[in-house]
Protein backbone atom coordinates (compact mmCIF):
# COMPACT_ATOMS: atom_id res chain seq x y z
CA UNK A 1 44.93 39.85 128.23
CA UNK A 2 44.80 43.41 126.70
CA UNK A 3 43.96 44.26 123.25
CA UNK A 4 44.86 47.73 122.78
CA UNK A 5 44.46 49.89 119.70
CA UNK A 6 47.49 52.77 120.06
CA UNK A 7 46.85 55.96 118.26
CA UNK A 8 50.34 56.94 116.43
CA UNK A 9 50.48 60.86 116.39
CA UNK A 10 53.57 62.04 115.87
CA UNK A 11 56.71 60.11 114.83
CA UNK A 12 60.05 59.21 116.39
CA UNK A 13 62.77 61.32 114.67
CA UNK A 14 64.48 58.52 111.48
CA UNK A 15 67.83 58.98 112.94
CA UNK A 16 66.51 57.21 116.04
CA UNK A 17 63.97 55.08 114.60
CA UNK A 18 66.25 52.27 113.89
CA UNK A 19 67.67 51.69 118.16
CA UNK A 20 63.79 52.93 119.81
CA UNK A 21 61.57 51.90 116.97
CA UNK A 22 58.22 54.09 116.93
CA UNK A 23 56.06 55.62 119.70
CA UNK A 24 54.10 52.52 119.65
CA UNK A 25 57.00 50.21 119.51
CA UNK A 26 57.81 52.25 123.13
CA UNK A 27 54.29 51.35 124.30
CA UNK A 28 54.28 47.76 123.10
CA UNK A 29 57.44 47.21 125.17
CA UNK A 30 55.98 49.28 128.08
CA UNK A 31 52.51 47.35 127.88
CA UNK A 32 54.01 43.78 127.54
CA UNK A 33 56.41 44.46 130.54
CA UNK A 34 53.13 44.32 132.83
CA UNK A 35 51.22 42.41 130.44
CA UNK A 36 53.04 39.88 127.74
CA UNK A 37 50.27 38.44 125.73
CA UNK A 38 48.96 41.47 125.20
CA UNK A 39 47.73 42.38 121.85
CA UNK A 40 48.74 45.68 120.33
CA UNK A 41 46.75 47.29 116.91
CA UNK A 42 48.90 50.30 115.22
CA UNK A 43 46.55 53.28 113.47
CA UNK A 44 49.03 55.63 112.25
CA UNK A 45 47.30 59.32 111.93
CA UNK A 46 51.05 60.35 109.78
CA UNK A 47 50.76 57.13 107.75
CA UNK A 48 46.94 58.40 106.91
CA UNK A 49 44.97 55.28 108.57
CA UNK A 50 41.75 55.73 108.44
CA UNK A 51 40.01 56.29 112.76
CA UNK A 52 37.99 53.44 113.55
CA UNK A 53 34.78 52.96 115.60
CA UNK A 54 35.88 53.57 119.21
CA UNK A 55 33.05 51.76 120.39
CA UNK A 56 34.30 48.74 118.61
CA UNK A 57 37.48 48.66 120.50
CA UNK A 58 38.91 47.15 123.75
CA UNK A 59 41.12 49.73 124.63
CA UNK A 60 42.41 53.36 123.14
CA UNK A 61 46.10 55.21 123.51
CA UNK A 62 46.78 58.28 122.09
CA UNK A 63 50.99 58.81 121.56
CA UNK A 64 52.71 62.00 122.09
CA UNK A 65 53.64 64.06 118.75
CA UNK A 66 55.46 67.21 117.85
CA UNK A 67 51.99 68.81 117.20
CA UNK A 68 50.35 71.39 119.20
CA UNK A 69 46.71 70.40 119.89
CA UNK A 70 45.26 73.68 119.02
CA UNK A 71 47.74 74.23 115.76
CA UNK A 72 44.35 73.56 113.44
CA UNK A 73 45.55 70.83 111.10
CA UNK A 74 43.56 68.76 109.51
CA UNK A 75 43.80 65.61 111.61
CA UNK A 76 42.76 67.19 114.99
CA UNK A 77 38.92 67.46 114.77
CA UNK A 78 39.03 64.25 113.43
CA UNK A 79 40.68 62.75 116.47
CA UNK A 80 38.59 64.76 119.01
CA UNK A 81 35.64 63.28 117.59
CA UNK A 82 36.97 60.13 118.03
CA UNK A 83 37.97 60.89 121.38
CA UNK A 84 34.14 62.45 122.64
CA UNK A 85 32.56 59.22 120.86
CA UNK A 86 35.33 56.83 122.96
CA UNK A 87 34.22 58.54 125.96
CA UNK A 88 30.75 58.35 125.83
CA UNK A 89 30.99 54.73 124.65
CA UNK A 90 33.02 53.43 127.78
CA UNK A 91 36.28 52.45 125.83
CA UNK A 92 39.14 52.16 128.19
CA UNK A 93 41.39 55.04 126.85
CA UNK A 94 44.90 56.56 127.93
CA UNK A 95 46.65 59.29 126.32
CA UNK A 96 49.66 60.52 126.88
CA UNK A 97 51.83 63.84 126.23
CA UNK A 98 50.01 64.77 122.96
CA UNK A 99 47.09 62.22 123.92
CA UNK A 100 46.67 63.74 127.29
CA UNK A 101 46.64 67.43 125.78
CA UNK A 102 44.33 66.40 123.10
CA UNK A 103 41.82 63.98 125.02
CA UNK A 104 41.49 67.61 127.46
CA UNK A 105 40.47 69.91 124.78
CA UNK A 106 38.27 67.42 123.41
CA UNK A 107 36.48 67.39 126.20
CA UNK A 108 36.30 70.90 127.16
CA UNK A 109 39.48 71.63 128.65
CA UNK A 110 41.82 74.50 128.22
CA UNK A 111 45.70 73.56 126.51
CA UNK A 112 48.50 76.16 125.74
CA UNK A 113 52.19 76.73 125.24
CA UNK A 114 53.51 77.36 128.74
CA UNK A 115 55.19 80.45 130.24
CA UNK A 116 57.02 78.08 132.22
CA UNK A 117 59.28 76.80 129.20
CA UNK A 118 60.27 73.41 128.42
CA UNK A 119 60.12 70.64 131.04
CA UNK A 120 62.44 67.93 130.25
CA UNK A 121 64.34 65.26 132.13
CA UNK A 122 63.17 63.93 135.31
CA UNK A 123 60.10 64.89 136.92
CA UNK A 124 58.94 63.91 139.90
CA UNK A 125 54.69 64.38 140.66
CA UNK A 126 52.75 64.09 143.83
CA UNK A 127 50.08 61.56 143.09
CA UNK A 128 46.24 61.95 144.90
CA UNK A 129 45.91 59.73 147.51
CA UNK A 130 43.12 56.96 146.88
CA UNK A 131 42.67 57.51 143.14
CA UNK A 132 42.15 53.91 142.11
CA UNK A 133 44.71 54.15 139.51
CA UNK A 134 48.54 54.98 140.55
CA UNK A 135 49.77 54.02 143.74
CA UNK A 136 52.31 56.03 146.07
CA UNK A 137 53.08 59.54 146.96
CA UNK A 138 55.25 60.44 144.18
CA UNK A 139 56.66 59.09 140.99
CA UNK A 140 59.72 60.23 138.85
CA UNK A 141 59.08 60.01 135.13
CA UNK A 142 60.60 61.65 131.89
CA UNK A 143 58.92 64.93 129.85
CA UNK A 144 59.38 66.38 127.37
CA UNK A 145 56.84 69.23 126.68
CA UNK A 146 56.25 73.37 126.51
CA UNK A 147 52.46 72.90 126.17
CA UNK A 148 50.41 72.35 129.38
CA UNK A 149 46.31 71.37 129.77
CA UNK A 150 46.29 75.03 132.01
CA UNK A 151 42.35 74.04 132.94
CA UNK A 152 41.53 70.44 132.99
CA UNK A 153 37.65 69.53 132.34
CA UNK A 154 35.20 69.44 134.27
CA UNK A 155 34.50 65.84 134.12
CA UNK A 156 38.60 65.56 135.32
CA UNK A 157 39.85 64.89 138.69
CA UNK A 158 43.83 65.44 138.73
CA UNK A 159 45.33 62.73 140.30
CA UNK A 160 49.37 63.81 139.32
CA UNK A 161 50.85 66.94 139.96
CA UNK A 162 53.94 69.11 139.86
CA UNK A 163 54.57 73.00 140.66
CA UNK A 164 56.06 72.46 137.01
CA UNK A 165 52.49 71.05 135.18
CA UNK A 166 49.78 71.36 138.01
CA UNK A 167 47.88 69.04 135.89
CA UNK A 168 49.88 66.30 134.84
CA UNK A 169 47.74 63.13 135.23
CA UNK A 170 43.80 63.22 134.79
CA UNK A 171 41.34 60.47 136.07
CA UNK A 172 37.96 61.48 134.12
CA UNK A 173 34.53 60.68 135.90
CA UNK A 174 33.15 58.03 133.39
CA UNK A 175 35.09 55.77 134.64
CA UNK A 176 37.26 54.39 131.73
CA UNK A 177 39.84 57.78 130.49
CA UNK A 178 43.09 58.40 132.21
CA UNK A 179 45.64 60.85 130.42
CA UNK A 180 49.18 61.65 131.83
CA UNK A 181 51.68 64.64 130.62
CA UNK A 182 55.19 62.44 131.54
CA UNK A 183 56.23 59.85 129.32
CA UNK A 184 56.56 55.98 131.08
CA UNK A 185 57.43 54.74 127.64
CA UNK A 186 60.27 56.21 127.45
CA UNK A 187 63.55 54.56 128.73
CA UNK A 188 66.89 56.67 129.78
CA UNK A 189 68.33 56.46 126.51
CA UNK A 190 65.59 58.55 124.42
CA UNK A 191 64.80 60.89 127.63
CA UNK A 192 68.32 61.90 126.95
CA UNK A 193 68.21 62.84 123.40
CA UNK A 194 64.97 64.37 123.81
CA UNK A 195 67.28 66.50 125.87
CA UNK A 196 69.51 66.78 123.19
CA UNK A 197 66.69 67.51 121.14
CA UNK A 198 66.03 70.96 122.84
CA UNK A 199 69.48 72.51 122.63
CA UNK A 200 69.29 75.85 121.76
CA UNK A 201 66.02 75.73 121.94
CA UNK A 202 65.25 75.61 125.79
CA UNK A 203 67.86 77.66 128.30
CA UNK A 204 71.43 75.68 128.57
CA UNK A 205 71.21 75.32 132.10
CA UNK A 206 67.40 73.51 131.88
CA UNK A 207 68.96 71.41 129.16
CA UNK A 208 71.96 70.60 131.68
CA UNK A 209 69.68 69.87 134.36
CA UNK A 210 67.53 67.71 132.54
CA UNK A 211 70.33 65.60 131.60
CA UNK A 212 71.69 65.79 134.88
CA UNK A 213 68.19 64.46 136.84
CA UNK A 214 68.36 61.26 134.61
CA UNK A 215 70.93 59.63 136.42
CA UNK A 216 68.36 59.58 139.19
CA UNK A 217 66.25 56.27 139.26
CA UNK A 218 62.76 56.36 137.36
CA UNK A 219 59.10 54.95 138.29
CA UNK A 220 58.55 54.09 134.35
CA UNK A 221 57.37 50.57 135.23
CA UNK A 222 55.50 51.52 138.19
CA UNK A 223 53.08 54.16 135.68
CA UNK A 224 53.25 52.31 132.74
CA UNK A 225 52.36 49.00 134.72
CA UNK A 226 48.97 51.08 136.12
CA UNK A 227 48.12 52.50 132.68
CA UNK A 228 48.41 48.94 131.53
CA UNK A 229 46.36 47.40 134.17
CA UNK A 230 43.74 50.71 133.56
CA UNK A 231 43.49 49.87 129.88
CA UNK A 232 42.30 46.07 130.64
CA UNK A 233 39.20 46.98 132.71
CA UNK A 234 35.74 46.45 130.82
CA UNK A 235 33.80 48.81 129.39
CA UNK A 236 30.82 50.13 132.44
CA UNK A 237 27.73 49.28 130.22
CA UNK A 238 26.20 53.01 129.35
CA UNK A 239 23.20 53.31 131.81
């Protein structure tokens, strides 16, 4: 049985709070589908919860959010400290979008605002064979992003890719840190009005082939199930 602490970052717009509930209320349903006794701890960086002791945890994830990692405000350094201290304590920690952006910098890595635009609706990665984490050749998930980690870490093997976001899923070498840029918490529904979300904002015809691709099936419980299964392994005592 898990016991996972999620890291709320950013907030689901109200209008659509009340039918998707919260970025961890998406992960809590994603986590439970592989995993239904699972235990799930909210700290909510907008609601101004205080970051606990990662070493004192289970198991770390780090939601998506509007934010930009390098925008400067005041919760950021804050959250990469937390991040560096997770690491080198061992504690099983996923982060995705936001969380994958964020957990890179942290730990040396390079994120920006693409040149290549927005990527929404249905994208489908080539996974690295053998990883240990995410089975396959490919898998179709939703995103919903402009900014891109454009030079993973050193410590980071990328283990999901795309011509779209080369680096779209990292497998870091302690062990216990897996970030992905796609979002397997997400169902149809709220891909879609994230698609909504970017109209007049990204071109018309990305927008109408983002909405378009969602009619094609996903691999949501395929990723979230591994992410799950990722975030119940042990800590690897420190040698």
């Amino acid at each position: 049985m898990a016991r996972i602490t999620i890291i709320e970052t950013g907030e689901v717009p109200e209008k659509y709070r009340g039918r998707h509930g919260s970025f961890p209320d998406m992960f809590a349903r994603m986590v439970r589908t592989e995993d239904p006794a699972a235990t799930i701890e909210v700290i909510s960086i907008p609601n101004g919860d205080t970051l606990p002791d990662p070493s004192k945890l289970e198991a770390v994830l780090i939601t998506g959010a509007a934010a930009g990692v390098y925008d400067g405000l005041d919760w950021i350094a804050p959250l990469e400290d937390f991040v560096r201290a997770a690491y080198a304590s061992k504690t099983p920690m996923v982060g995705v979008c936001f969380g994958h952006q964020l957990i890179a910098q942290a730990l040396g890595g390079t994120v920006r605002k693409s040149e290549k635009g927005w990527g929404i609706g249905r994208h489908v990665y080539q996974v690295l064979p053998e990883n240990g984490v995410v089975d396959g050749e490919a898998i179709a998930i939703a995103a919903s992003h402009q900014d891109q980690v454009i030079e993973p870490p050193n410590d980071a093997l990328t283990i999901l890719s795309s011509e779209f976001a080369p680096h779209a899923g990292l497998l870091y070498a302690n062990g216990t840190t897996l970030t992905v840029q796609p979002h397997p918490e997400f169902d149809v529904e709220f891909a879609q009005i994230c698609c909504e979300l970017r109209d007049g904002k990204a071109p018309d015809d990305v927008v109408a082939t983002a909405r378009a691709s969602l009619a094609e099936p996903m691999d949501n419980a395929k990723l979230g199930g591994a992410i799950t299964r990722f975030l119940a392994r042990k800590s690897i005592p420190s040698s």
